[in-house]
N, C-alpha and C. Protein backbone atom coordinates (compact mmCIF):
# COMPACT_ATOMS: atom_id res chain seq x y z
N UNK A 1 9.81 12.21 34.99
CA UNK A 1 9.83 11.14 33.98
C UNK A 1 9.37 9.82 34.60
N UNK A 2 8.70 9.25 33.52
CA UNK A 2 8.29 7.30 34.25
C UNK A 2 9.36 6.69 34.24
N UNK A 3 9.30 5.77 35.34
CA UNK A 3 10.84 4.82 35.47
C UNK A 3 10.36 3.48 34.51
N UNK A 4 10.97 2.84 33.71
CA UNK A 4 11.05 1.68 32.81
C UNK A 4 12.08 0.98 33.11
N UNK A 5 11.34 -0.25 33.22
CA UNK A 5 12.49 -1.69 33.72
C UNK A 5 13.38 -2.09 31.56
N UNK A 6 14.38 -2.19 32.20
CA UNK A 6 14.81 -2.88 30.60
C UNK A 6 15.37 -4.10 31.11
N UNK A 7 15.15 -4.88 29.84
CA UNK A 7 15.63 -6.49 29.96
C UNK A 7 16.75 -6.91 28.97
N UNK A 8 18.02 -6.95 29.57
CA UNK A 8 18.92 -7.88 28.05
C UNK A 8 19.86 -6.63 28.88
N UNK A 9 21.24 -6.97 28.92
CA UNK A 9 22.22 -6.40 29.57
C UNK A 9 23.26 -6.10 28.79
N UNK A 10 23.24 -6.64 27.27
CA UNK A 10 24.32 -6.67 26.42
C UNK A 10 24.65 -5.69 25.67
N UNK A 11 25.45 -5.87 24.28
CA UNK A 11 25.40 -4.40 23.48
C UNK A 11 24.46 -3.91 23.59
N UNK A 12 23.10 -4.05 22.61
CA UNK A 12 22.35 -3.42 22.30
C UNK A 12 21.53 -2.32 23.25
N UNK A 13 21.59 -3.25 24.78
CA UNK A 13 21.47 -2.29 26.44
C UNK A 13 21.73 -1.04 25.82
N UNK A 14 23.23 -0.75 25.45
CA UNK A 14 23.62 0.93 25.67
C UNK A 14 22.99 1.54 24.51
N UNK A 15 22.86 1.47 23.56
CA UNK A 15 21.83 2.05 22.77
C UNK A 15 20.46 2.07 23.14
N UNK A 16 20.07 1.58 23.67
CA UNK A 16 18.54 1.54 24.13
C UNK A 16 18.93 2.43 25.23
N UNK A 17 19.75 2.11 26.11
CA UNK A 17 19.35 3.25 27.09
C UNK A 17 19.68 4.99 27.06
N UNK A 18 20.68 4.95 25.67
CA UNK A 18 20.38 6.35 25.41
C UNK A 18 19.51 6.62 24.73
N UNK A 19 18.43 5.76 24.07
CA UNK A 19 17.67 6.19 23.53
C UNK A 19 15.96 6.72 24.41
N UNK A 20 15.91 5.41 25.07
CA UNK A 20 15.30 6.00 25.92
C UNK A 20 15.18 7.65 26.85
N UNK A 21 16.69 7.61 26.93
CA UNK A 21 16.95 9.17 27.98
C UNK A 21 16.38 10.32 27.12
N UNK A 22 16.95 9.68 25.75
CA UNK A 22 16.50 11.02 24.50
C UNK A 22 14.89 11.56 24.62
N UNK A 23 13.93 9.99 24.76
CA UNK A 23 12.69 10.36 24.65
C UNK A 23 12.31 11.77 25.31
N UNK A 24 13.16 11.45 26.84
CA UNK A 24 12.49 12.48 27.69
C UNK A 24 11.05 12.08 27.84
N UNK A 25 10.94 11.44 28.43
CA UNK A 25 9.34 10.62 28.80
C UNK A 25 9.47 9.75 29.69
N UNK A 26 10.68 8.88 29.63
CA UNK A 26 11.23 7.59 30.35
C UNK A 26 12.39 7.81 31.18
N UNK A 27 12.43 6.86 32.17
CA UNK A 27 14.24 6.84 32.70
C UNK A 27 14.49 5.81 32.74
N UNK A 28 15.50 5.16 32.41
CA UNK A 28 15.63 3.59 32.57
C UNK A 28 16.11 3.43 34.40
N UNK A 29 15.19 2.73 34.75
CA UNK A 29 15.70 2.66 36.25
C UNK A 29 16.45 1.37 36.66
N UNK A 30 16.18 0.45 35.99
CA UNK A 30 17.02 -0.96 35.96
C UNK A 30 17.02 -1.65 34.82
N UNK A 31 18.53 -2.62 34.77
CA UNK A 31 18.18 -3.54 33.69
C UNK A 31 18.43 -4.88 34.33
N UNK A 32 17.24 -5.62 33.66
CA UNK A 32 17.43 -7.09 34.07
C UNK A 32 18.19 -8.12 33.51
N UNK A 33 19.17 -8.88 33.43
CA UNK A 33 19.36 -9.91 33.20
C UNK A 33 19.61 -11.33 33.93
N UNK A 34 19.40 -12.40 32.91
CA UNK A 34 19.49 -13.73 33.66
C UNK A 34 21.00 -13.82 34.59
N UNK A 35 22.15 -13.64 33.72
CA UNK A 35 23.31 -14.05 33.68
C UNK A 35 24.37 -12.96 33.31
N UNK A 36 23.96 -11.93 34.42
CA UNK A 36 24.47 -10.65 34.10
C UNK A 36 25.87 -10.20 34.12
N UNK A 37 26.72 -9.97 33.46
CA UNK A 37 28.44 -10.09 33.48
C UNK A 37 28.86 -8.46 33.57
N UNK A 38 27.80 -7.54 34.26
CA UNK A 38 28.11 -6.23 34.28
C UNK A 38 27.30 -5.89 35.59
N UNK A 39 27.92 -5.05 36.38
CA UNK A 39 26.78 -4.42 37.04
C UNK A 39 26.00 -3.11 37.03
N UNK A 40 26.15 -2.75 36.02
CA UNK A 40 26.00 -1.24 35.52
C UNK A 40 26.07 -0.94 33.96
N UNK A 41 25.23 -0.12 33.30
CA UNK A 41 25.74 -0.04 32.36
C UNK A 41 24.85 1.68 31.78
N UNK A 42 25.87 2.48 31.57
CA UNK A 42 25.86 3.79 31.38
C UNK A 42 25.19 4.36 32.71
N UNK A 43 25.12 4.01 33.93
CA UNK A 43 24.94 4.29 35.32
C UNK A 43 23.76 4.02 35.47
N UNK A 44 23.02 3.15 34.76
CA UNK A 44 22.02 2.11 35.21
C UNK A 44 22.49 0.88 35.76
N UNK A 45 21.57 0.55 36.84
CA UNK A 45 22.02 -0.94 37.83
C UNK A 45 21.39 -1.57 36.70
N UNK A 46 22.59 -3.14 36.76
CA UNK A 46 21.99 -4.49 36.35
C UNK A 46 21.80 -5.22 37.89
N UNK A 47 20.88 -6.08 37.37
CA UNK A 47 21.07 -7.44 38.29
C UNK A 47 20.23 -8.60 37.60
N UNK A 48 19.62 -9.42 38.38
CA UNK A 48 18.91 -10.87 37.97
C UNK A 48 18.20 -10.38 38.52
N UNK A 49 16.96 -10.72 37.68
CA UNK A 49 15.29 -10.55 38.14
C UNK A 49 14.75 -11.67 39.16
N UNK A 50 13.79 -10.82 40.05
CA UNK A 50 13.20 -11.41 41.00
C UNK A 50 12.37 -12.60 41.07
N UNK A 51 12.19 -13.67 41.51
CA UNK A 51 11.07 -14.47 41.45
C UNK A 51 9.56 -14.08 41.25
N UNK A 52 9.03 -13.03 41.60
CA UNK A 52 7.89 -12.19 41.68
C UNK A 52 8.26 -10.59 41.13
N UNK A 53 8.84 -10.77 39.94
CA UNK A 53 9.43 -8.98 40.02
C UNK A 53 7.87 -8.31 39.06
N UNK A 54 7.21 -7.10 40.01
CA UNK A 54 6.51 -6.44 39.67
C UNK A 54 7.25 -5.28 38.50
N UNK A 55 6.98 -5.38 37.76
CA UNK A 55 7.07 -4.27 35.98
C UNK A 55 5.55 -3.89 35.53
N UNK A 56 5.94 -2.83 35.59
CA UNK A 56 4.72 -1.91 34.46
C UNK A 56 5.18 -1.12 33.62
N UNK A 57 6.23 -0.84 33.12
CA UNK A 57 6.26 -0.47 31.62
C UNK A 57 7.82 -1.42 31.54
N UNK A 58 8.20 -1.69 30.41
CA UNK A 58 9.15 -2.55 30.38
C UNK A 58 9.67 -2.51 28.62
N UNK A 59 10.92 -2.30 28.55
CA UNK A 59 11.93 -2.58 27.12
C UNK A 59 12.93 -3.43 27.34
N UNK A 60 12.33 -3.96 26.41
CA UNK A 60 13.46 -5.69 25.53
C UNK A 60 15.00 -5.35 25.16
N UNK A 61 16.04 -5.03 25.71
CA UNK A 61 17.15 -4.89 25.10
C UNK A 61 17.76 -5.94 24.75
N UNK A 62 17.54 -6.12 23.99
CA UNK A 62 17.98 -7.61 23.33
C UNK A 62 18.06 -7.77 21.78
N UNK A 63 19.07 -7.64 21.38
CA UNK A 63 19.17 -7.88 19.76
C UNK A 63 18.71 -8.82 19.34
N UNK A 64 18.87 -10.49 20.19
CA UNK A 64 18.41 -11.39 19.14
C UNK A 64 16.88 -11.84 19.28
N UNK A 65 16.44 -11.88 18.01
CA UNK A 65 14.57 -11.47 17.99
C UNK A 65 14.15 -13.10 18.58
N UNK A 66 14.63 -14.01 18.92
CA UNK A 66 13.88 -15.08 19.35
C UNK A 66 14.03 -14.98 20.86
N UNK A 67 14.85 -14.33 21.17
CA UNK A 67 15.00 -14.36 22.50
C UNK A 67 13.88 -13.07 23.12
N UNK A 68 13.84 -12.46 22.17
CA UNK A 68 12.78 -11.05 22.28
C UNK A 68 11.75 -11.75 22.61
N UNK A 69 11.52 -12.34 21.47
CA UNK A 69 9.78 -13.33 21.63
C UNK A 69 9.81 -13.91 22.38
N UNK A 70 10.76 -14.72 23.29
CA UNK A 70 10.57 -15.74 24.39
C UNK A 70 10.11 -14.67 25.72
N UNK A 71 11.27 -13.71 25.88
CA UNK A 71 10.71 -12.68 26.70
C UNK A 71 9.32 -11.96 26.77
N UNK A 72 9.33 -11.96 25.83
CA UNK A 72 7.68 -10.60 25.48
C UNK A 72 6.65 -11.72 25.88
N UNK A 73 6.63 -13.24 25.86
CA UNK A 73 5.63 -13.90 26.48
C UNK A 73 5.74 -14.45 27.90
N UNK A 74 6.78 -13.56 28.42
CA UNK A 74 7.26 -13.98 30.21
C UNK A 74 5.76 -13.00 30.88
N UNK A 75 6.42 -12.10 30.52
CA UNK A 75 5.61 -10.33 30.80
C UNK A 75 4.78 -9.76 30.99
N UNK A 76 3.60 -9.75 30.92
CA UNK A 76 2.19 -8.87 31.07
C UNK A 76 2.44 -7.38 31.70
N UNK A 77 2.64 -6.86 30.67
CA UNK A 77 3.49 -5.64 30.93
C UNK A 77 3.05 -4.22 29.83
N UNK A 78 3.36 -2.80 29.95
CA UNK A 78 2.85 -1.93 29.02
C UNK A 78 4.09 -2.18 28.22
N UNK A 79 4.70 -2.01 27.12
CA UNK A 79 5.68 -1.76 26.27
C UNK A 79 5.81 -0.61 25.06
N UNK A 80 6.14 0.15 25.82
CA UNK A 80 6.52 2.04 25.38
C UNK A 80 7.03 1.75 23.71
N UNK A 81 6.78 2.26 23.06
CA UNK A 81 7.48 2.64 21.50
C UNK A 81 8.85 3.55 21.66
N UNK A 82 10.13 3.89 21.41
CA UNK A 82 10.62 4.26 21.52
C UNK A 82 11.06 4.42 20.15
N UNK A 83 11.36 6.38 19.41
CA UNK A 83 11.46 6.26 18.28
C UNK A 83 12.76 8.15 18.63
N UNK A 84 14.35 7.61 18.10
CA UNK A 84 15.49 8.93 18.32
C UNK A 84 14.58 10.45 17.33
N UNK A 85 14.41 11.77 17.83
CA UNK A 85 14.16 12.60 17.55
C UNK A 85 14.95 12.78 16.01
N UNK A 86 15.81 12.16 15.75
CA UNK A 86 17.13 12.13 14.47
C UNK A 86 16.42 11.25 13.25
N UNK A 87 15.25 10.51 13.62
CA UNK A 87 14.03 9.56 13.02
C UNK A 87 13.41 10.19 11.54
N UNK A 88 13.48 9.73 10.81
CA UNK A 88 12.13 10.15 9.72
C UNK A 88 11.14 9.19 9.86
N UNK A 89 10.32 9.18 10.54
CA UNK A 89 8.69 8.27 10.37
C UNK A 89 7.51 9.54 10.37
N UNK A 90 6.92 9.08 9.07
CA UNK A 90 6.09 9.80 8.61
C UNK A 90 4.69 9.29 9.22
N UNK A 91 3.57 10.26 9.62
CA UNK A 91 2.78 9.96 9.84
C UNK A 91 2.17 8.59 9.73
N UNK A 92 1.51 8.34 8.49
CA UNK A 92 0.97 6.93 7.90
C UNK A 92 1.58 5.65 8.83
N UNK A 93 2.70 5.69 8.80
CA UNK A 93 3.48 4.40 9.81
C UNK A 93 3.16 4.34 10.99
N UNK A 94 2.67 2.64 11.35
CA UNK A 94 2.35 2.21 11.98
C UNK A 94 3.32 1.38 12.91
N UNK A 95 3.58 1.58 14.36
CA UNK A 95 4.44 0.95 14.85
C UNK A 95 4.08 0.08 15.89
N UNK A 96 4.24 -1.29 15.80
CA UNK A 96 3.90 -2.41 17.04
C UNK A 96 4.59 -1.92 18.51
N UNK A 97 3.92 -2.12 19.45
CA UNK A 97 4.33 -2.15 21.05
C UNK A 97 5.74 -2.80 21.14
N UNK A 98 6.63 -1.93 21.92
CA UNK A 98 8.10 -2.38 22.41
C UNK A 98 9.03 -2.43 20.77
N UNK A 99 8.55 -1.60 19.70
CA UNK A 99 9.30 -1.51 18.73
C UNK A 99 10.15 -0.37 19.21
N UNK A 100 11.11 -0.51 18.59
CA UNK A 100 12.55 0.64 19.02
C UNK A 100 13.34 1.33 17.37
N UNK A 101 12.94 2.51 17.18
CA UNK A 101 13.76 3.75 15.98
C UNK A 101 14.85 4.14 16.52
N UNK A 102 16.07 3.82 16.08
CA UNK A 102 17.24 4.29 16.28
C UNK A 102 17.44 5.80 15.08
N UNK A 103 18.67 6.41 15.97
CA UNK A 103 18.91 7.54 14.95
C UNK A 103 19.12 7.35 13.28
N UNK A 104 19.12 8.35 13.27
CA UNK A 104 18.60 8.51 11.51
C UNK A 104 17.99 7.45 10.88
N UNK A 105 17.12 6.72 11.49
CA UNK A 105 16.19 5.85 10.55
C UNK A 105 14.83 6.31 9.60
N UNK A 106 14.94 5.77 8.67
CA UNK A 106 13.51 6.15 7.57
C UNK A 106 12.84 5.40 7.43
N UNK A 107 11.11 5.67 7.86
CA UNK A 107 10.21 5.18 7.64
C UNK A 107 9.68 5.48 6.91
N UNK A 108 9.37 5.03 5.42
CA UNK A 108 8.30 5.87 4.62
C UNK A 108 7.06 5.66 4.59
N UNK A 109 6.68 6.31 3.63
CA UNK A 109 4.57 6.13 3.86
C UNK A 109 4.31 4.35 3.78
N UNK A 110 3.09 4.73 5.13
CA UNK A 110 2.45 3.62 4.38
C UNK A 110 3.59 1.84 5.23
N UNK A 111 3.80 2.64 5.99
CA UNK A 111 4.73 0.96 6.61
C UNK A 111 4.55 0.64 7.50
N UNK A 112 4.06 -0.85 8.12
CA UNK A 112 3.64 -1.01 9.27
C UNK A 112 4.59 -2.14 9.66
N UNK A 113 5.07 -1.61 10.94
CA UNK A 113 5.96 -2.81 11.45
C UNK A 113 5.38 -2.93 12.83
N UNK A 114 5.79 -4.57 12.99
CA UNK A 114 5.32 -4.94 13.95
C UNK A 114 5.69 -4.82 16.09
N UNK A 115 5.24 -5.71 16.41
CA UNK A 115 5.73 -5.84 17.90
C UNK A 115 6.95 -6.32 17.99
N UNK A 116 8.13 -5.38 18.95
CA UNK A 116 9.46 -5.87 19.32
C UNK A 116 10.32 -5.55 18.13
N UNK A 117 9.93 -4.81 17.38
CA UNK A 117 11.11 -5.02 16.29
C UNK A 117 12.13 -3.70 17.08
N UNK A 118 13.85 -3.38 15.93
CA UNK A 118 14.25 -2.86 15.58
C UNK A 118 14.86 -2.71 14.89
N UNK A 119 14.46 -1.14 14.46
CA UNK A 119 15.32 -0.31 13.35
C UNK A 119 16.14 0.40 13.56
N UNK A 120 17.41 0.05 13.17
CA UNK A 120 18.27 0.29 13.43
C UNK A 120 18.73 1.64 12.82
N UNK A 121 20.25 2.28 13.45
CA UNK A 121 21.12 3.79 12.98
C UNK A 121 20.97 3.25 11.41
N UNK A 122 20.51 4.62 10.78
CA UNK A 122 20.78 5.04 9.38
C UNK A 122 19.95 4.06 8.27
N UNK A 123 18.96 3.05 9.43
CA UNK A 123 18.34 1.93 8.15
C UNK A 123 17.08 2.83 7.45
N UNK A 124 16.87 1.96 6.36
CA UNK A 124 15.85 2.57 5.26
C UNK A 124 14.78 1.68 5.52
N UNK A 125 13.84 2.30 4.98
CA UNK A 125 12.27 1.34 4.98
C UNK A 125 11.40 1.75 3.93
N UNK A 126 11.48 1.68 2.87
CA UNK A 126 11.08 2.52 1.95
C UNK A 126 9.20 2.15 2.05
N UNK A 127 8.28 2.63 0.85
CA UNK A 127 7.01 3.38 1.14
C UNK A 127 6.56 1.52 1.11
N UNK A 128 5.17 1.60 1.93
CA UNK A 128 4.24 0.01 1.88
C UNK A 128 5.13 -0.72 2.38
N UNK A 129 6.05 -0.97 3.29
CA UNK A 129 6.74 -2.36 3.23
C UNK A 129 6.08 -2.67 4.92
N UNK A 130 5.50 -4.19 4.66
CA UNK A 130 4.99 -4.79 6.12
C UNK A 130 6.13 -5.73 6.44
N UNK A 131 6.17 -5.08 7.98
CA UNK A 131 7.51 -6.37 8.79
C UNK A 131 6.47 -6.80 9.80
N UNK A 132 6.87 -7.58 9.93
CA UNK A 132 6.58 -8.63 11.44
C UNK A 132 6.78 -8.50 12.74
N UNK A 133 6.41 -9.01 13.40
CA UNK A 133 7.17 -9.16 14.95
C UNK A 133 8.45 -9.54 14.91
N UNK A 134 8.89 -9.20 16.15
CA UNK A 134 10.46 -9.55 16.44
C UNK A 134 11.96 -9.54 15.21
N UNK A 135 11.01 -8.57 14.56
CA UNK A 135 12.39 -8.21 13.31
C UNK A 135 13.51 -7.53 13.67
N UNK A 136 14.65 -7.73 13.30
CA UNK A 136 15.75 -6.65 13.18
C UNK A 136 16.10 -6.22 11.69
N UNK A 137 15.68 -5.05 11.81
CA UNK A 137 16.51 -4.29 10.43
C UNK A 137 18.10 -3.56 11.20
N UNK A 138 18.88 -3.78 10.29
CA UNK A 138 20.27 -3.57 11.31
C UNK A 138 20.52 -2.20 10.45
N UNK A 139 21.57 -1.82 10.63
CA UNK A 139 22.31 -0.71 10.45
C UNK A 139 22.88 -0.41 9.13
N UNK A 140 22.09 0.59 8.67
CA UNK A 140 22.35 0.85 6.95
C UNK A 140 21.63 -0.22 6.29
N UNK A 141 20.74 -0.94 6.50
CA UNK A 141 20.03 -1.69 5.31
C UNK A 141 19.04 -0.74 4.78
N UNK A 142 18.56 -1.35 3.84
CA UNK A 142 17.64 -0.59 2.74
C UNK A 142 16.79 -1.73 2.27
N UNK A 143 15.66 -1.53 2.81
CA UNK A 143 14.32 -1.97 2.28
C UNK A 143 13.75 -1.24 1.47
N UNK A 144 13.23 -1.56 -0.13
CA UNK A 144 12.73 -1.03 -0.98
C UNK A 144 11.13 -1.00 -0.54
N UNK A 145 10.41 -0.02 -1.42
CA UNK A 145 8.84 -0.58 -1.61
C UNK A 145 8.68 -1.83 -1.55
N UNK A 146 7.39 -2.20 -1.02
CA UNK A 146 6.36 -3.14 -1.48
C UNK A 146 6.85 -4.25 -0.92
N UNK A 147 8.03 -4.17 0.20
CA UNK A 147 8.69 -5.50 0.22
C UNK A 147 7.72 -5.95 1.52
N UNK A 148 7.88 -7.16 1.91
CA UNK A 148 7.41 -7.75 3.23
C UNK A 148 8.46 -8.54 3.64
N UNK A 149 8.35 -8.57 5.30
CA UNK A 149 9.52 -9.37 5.90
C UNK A 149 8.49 -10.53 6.90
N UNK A 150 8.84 -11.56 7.33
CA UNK A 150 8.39 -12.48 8.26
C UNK A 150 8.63 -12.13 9.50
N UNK A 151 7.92 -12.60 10.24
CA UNK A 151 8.22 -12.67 11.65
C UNK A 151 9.97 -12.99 12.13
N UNK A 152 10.10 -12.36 12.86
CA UNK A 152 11.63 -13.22 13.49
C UNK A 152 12.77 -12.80 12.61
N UNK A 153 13.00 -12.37 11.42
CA UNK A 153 13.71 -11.98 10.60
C UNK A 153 14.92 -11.22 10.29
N UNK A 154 15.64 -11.47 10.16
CA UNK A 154 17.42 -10.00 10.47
C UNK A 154 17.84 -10.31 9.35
N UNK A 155 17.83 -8.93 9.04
CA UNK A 155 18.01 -7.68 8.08
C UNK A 155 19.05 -7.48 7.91
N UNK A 156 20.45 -8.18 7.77
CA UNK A 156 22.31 -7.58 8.32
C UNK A 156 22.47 -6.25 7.73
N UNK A 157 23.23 -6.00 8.47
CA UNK A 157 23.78 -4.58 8.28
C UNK A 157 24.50 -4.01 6.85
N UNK A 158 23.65 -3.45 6.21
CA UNK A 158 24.08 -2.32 4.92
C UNK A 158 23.54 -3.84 3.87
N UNK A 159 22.95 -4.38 4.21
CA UNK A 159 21.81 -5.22 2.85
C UNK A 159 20.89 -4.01 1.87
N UNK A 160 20.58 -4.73 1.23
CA UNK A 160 19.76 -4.15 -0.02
C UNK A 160 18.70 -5.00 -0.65
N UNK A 161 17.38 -4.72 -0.28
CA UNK A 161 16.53 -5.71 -0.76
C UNK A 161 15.67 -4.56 -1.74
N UNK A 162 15.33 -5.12 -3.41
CA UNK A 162 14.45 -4.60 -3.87
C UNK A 162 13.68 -4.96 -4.12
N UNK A 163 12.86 -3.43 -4.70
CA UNK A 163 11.27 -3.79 -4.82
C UNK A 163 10.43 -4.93 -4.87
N UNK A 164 9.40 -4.81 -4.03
CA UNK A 164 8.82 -6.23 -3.82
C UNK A 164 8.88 -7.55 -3.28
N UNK A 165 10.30 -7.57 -3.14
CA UNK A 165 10.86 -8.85 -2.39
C UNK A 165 9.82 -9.47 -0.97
N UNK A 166 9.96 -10.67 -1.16
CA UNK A 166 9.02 -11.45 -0.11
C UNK A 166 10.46 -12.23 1.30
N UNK A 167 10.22 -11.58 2.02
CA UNK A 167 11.14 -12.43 3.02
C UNK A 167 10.17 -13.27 4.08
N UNK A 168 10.52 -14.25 4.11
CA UNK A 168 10.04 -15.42 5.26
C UNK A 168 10.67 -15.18 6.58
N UNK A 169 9.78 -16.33 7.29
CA UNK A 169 9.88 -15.74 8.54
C UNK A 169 11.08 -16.63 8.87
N UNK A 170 11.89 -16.07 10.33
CA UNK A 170 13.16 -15.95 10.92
C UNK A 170 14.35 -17.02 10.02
N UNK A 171 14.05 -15.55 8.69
CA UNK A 171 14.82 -16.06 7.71
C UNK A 171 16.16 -14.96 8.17
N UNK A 172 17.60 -15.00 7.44
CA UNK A 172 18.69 -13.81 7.60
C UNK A 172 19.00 -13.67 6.48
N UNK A 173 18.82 -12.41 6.29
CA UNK A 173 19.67 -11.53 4.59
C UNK A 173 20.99 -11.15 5.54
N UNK A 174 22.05 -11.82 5.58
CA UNK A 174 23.67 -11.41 5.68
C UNK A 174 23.66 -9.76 5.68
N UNK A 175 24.74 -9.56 5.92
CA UNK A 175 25.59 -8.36 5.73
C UNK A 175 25.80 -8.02 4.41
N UNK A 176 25.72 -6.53 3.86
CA UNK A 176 25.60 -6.62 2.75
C UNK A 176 25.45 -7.04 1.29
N UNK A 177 24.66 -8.17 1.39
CA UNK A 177 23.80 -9.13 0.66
C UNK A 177 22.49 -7.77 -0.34
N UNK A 178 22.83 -8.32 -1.64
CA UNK A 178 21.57 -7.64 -2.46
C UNK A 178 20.51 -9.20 -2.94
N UNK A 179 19.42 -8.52 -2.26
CA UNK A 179 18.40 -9.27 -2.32
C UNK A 179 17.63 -9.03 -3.92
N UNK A 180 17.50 -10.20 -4.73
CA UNK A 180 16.91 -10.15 -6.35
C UNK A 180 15.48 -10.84 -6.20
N UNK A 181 15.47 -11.84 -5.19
CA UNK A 181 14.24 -12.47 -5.46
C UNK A 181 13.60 -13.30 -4.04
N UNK A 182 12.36 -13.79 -3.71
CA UNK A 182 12.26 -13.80 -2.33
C UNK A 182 12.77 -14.91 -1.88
N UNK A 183 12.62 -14.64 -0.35
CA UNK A 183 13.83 -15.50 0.34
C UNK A 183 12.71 -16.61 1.50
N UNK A 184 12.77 -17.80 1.40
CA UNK A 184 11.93 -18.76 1.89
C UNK A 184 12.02 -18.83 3.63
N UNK A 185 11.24 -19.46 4.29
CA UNK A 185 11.18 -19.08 5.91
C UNK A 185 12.27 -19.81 5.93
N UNK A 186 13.29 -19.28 7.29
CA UNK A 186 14.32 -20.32 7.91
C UNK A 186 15.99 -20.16 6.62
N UNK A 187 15.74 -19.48 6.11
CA UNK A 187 16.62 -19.38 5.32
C UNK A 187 17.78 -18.05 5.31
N UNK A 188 18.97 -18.97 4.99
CA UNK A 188 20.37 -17.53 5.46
C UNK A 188 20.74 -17.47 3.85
N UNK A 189 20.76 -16.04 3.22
CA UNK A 189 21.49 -15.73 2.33
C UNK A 189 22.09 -14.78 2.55
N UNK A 190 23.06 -14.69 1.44
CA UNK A 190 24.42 -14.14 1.58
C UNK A 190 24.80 -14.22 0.06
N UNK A 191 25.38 -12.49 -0.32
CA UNK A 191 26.28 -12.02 -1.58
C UNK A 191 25.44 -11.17 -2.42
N UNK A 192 25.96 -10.83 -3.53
CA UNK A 192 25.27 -10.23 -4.26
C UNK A 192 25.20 -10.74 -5.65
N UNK A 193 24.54 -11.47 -6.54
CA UNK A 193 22.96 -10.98 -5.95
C UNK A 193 23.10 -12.30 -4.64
N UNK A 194 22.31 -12.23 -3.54
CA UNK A 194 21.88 -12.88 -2.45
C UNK A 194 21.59 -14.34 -3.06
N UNK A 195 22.23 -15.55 -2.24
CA UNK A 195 21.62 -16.72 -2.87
C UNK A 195 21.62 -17.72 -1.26
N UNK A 196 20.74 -18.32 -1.42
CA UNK A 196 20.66 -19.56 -0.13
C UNK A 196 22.05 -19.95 0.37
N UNK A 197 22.47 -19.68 1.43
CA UNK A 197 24.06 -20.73 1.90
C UNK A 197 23.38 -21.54 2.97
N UNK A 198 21.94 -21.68 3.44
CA UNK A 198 22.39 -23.05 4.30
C UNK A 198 20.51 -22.44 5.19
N UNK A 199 20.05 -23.37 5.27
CA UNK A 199 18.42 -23.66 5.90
C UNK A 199 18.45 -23.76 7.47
N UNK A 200 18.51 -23.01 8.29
CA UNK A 200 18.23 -23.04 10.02
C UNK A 200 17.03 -24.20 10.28
């Protein structure tokens, strides 16, 4: 197997690194962080990265997508796709570099998501919907058709956006929030139906 450096030491670390093992393609041989409060994690070494640290293939463990993007422009680096065998992505779908499929996720026809995202356990993506870079779709959301998301964007966990909906970029649909109508860049909603609580 190729050895892959991972970056981000926190939750999201241990899911990535079993996901990786799943590929069977990869091994995670280290993870990097700035300000590392573990030295190990599922019997991968952490530490702080080198002044000169040589990487050639490399994964972002890092949930929050701005910090993704700050990273992904440190790097000049390959960045592996990583997608759980437990996955529905159908042919047609298109997936950006250093994007990450967690178990039981659905991709349907026709969806192109971008660089750095993830999709998270059990999320939906229903048919045509374009995401961006550095998205998180979290856990149990449901993206209808036809929808589009912005760059930078999180998806909370067990949301519901339908058909068509327009999301802006590193806007947040809350935690189970039903999305009725589109949601402007920089913007947090929350409830059902989903309404503006407050402009980042």
């Amino acid at each position: 197997m190729k050895p892959i450096t991972m970056y981000g030491a926190g939750g999201h670390a241990f899911a990535v690194v079993e996901l990786i093992r799943a590929s069977g393609t990869y091994k995670p041989e280290v993870i990097l962080d700035r300000a590392p409060k573990v030295s190990e994690i599922l019997g991968v070494p952490v530490r702080k990265p080198l002044n000169e640290e040589s990487i050639t293939n490399l994964c972002l463990s890092i949930g929050n997508n701005s910090d993704r993007k700050a990273l992904a422009a440190d790097f000049k680096c390959d960045y592996p796709v990583f997608v759980h065998n437990s996955a529905v992505v159908y042919p047609s779908v298109n997936l950006g570099e250093g994007t990450v499929v967690l178990p039981n996720a659905v991709l349907d026809a026709d969806v192109t998501v971008g660089k750095h995202c993830i999709i998270n356990n059990h999320a939906t993506v229903s048919h045509n919907v374009r995401i961006g870079d550095f998205v998180h779709i979290a856990i149990q959301a449901a993206v209808a058709g036809l929808v589009t998301i912005g760059e930078g964007s999180l998806i909370g966990a067990g949301s519901v956006i339908l058909p068509g909906i327009k999301i802006g970029k590193c806007a947040v649909v809350g935690a189970g929030a039903v999305v009725t109508r589109d949601v402007p860049d920089n913007s947090v909603v929350m409830g059902a139906p989903a309404k503006i609580i407050r402009t980042n």
